[in-house]
Protein backbone atom coordinates (compact mmCIF):
# COMPACT_ATOMS: atom_id res chain seq x y z
CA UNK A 1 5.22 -17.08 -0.25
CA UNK A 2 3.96 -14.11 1.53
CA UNK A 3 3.74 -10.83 0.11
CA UNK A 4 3.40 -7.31 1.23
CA UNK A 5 0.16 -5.55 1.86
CA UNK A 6 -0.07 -2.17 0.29
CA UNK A 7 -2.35 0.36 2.61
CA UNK A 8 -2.07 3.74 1.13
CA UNK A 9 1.23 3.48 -0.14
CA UNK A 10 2.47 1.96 2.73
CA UNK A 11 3.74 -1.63 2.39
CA UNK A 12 2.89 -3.90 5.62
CA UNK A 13 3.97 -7.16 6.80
CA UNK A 14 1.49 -10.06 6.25
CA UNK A 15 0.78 -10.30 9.45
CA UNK A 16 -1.06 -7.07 9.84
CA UNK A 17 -3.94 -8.94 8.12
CA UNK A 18 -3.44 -12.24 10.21
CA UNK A 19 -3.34 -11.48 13.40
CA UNK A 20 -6.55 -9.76 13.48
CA UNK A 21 -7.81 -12.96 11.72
CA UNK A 22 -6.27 -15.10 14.73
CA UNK A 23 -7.25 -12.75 17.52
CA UNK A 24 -11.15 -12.76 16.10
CA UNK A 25 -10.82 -16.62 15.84
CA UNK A 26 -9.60 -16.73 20.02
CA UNK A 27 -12.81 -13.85 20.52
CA UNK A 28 -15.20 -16.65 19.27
CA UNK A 29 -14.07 -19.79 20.90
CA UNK A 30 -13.87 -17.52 24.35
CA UNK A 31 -17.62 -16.71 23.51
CA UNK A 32 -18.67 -20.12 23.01
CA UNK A 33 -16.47 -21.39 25.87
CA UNK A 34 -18.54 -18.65 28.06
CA UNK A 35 -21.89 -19.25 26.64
CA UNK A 36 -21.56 -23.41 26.92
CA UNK A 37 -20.57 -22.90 30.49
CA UNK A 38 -16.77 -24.26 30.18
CA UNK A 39 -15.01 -21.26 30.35
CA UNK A 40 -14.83 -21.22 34.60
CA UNK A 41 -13.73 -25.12 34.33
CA UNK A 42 -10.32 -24.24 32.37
CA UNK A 43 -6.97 -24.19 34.87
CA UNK A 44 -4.97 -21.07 34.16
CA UNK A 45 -7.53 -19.58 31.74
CA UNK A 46 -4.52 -16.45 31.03
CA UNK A 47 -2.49 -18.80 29.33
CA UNK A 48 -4.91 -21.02 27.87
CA UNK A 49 -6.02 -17.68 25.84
CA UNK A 50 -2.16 -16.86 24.87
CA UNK A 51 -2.20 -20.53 23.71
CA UNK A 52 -5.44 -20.52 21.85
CA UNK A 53 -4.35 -17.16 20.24
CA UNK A 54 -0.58 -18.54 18.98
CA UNK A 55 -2.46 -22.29 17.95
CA UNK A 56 -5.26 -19.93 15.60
CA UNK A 57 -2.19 -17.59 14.20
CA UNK A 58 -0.18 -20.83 13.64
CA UNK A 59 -3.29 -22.10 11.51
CA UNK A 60 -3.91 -19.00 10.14
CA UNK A 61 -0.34 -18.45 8.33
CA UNK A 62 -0.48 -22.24 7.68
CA UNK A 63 -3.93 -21.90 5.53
CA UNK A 64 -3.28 -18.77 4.37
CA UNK A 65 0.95 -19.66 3.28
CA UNK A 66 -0.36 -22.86 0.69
């Protein structure tokens, strides 16, 4: 179960601390898609970011709700 985080007295949803996670986990795979030369071959590369992005968040509450 999820709990709050505290930030200076303020209590947050969990997800203040996993979607950064998630959105640094798209960065990288972008970078290495760019650097291996892939990045150009991908059709509709807009939504294959939003996808990437809501796949990593999915794993990201998954790893981080056991």
């Amino acid at each position: 179960m999820f709990e709050e985080v505290a930030l200076g007295g303020l209590l947050l949803s969990p997800l203040v601390v996993l979607v950064p996670m998630a959105f640094l986990l798209s960065v990288i795979t972008r970078l290495v898609l760019y650097k291996t030369g892939l990045y150009p071959r991908i059709w509709k590369p807009a939504w294959f970011e939003v996808a990437l992005f809501i796949c990593y968040l999915a794993a990201v509450v998954f790893v981080a709700g056991r």
